[in-house]
C-alpha atoms as a PDB file:
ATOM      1  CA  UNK A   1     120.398  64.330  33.833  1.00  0.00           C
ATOM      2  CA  UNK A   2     119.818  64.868  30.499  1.00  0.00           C
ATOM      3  CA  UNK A   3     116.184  66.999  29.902  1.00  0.00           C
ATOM      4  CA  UNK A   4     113.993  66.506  26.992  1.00  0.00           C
ATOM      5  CA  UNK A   5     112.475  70.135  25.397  1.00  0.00           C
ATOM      6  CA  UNK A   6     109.322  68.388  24.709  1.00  0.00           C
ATOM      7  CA  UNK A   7     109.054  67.520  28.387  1.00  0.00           C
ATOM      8  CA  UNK A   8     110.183  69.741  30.565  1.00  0.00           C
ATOM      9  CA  UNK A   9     109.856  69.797  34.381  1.00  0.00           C
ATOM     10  CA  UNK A  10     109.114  72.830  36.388  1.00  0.00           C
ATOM     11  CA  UNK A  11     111.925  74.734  37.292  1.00  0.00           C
ATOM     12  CA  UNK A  12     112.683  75.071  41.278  1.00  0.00           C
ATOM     13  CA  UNK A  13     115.720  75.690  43.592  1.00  0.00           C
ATOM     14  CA  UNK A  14     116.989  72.258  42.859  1.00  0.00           C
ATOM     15  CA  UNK A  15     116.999  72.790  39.200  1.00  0.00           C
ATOM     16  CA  UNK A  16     120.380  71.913  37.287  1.00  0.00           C
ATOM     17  CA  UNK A  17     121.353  75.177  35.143  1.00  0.00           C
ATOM     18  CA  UNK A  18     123.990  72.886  33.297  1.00  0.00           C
ATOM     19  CA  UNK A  19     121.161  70.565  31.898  1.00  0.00           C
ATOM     20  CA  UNK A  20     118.781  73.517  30.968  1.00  0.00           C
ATOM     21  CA  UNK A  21     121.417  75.403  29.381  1.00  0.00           C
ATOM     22  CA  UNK A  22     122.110  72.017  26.804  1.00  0.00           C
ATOM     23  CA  UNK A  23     119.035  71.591  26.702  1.00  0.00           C
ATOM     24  CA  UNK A  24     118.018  74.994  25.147  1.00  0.00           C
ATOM     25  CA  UNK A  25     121.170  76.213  23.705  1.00  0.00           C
ATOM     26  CA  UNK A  26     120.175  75.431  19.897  1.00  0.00           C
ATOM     27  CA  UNK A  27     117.659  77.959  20.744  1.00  0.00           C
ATOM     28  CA  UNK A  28     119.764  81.142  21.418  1.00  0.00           C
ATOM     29  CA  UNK A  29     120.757  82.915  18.541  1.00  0.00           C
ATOM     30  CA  UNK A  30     124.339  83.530  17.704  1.00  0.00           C
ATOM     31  CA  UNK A  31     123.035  87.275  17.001  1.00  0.00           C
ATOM     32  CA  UNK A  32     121.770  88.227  20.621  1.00  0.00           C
ATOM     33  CA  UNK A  33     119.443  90.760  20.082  1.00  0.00           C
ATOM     34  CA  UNK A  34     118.018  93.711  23.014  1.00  0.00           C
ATOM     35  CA  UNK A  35     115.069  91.101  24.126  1.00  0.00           C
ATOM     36  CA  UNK A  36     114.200  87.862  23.308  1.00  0.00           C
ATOM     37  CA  UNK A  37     111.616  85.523  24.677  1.00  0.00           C
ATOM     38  CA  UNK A  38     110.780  82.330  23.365  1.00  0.00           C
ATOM     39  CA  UNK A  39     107.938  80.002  24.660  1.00  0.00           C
ATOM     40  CA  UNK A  40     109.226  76.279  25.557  1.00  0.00           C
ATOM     41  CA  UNK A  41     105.646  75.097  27.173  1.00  0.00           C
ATOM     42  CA  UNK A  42     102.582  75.642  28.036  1.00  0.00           C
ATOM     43  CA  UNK A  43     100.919  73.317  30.046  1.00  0.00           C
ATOM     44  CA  UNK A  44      98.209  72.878  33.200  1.00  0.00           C
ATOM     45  CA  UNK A  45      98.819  76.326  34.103  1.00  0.00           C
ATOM     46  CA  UNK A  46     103.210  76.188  34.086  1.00  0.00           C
ATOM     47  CA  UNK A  47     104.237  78.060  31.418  1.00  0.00           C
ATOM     48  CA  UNK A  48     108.214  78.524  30.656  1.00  0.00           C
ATOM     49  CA  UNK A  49     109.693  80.897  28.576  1.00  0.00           C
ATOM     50  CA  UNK A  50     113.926  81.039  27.402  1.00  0.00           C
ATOM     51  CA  UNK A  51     114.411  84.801  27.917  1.00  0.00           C
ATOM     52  CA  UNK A  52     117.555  86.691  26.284  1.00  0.00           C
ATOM     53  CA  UNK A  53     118.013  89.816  27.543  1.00  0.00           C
ATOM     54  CA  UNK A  54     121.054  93.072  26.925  1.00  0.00           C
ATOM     55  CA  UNK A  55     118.171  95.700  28.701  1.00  0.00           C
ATOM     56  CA  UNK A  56     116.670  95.486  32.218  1.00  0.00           C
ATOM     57  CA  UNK A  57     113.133  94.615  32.973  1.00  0.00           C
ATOM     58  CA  UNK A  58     111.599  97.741  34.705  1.00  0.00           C
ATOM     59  CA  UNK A  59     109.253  97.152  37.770  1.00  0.00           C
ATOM     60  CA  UNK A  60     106.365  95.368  37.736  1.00  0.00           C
ATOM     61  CA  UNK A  61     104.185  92.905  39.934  1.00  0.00           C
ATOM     62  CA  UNK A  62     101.780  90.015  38.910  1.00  0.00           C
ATOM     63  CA  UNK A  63      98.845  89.435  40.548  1.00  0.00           C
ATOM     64  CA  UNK A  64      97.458  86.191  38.760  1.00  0.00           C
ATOM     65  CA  UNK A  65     101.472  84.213  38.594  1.00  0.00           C
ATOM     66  CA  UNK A  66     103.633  82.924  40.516  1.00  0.00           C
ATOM     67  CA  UNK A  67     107.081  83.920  38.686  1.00  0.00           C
ATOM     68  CA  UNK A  68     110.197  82.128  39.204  1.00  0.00           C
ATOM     69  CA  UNK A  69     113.949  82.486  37.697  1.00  0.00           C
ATOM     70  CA  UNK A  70     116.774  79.952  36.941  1.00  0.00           C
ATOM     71  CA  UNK A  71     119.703  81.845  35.662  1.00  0.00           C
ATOM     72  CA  UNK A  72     121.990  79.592  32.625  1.00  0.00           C
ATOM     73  CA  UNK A  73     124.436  82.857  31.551  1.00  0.00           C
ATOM     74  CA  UNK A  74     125.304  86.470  32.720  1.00  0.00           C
ATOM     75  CA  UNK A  75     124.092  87.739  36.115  1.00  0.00           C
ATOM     76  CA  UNK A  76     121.453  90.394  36.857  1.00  0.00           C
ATOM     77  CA  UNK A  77     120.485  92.472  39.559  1.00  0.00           C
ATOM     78  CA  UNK A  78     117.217  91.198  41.110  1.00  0.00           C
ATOM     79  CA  UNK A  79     115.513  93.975  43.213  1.00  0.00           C
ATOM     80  CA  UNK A  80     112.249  92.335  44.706  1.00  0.00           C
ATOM     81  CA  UNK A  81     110.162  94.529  47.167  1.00  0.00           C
ATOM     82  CA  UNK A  82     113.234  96.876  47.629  1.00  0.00           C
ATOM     83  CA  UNK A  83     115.398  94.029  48.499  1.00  0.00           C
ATOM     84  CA  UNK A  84     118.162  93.492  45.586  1.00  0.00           C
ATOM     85  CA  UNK A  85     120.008  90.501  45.087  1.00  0.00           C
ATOM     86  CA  UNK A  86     122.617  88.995  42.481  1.00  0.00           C
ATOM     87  CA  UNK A  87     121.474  85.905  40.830  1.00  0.00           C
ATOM     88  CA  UNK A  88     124.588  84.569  38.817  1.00  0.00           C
ATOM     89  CA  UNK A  89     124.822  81.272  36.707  1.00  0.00           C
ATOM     90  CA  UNK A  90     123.136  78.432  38.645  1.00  0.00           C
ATOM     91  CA  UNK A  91     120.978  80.486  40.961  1.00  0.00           C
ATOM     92  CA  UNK A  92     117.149  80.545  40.759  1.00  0.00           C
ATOM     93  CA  UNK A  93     114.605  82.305  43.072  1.00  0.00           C
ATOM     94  CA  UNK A  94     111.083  82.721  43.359  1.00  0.00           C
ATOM     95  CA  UNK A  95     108.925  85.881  42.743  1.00  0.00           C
ATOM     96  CA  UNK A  96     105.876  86.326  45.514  1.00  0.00           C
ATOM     97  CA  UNK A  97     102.609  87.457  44.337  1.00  0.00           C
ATOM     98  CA  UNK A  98     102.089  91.228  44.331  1.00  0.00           C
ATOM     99  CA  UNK A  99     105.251  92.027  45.277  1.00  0.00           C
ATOM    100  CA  UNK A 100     106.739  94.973  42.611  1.00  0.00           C
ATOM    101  CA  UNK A 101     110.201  93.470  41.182  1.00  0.00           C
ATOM    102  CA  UNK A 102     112.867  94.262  38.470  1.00  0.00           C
ATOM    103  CA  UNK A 103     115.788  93.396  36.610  1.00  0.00           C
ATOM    104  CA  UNK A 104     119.041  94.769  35.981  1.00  0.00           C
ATOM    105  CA  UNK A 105     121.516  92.730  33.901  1.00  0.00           C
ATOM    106  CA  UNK A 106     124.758  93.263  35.465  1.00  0.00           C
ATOM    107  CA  UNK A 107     126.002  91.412  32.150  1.00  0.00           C
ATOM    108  CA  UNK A 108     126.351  91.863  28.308  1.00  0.00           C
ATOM    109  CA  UNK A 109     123.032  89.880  28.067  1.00  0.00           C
ATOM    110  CA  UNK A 110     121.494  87.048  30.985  1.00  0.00           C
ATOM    111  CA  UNK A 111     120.047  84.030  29.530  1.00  0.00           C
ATOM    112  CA  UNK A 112     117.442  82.709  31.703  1.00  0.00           C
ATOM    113  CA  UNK A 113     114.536  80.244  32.143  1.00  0.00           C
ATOM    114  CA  UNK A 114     111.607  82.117  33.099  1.00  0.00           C
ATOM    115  CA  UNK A 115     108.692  80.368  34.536  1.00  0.00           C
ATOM    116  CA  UNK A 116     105.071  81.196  35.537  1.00  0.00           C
ATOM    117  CA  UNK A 117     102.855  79.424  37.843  1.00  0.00           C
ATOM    118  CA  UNK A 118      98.979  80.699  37.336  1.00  0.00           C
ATOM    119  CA  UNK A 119      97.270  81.077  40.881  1.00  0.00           C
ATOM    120  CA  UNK A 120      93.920  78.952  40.905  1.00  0.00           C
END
């Protein structure tokens, strides 16, 4: 299924990495640089981000979103209240609230949709 940038659905654990990736690849530069995040929408409380990333993301916890993943490239170490798992190409998972996380790319760089969910 082909996706559309300027409608995107939220991302969940049925997501298709294949279709993201096509659908935001003319977005990631051919330079990959330490960190890059770029907004793709903002809308009714979803907001989704294409993250690029060479450096890990050091712990933190949100108290106010509901933060999910959908790995397109690389793999990272995912270490989520002490329990660490590999997300690869493909895999997505879900972030609980207050819960202290962080990232590790296991990679040269992860490309990544990164998606928050604001808690009414």
């Amino acid at each position: 299924m082909a996706l559309n940038i300027n409608n995107l659905p939220e991302i969940n654990k049925n997501s298709d990495a294949d279709s993201w990736l096509t659908c935001v690849k003319h977005l990631i530069p051919t330079d990959i640089e330490d960190f890059t995040l770029k907004l793709l929408r903002k809308y009714h409380g979803v907001t989704q981000m294409l993250v690029i990333s060479k450096i890990d993301v050091p712990d933190e916890s949100h108290e106010d979103v509901l933060e999910s993943l959908l790995i397109l490239k690389g793999s990272c170490l995912c270490t989520i209240g002490g329990k660490a798992v590999v997300l690869k190409e493909g895999d997505y998972i879900d972030i609980p609230l207050h819960v202290q996380h962080n990232v590790k790319v296991l990679t040269p760089y992860v490309v990544a949709i990164l998606q928050h969910k604001a808690v009414a």
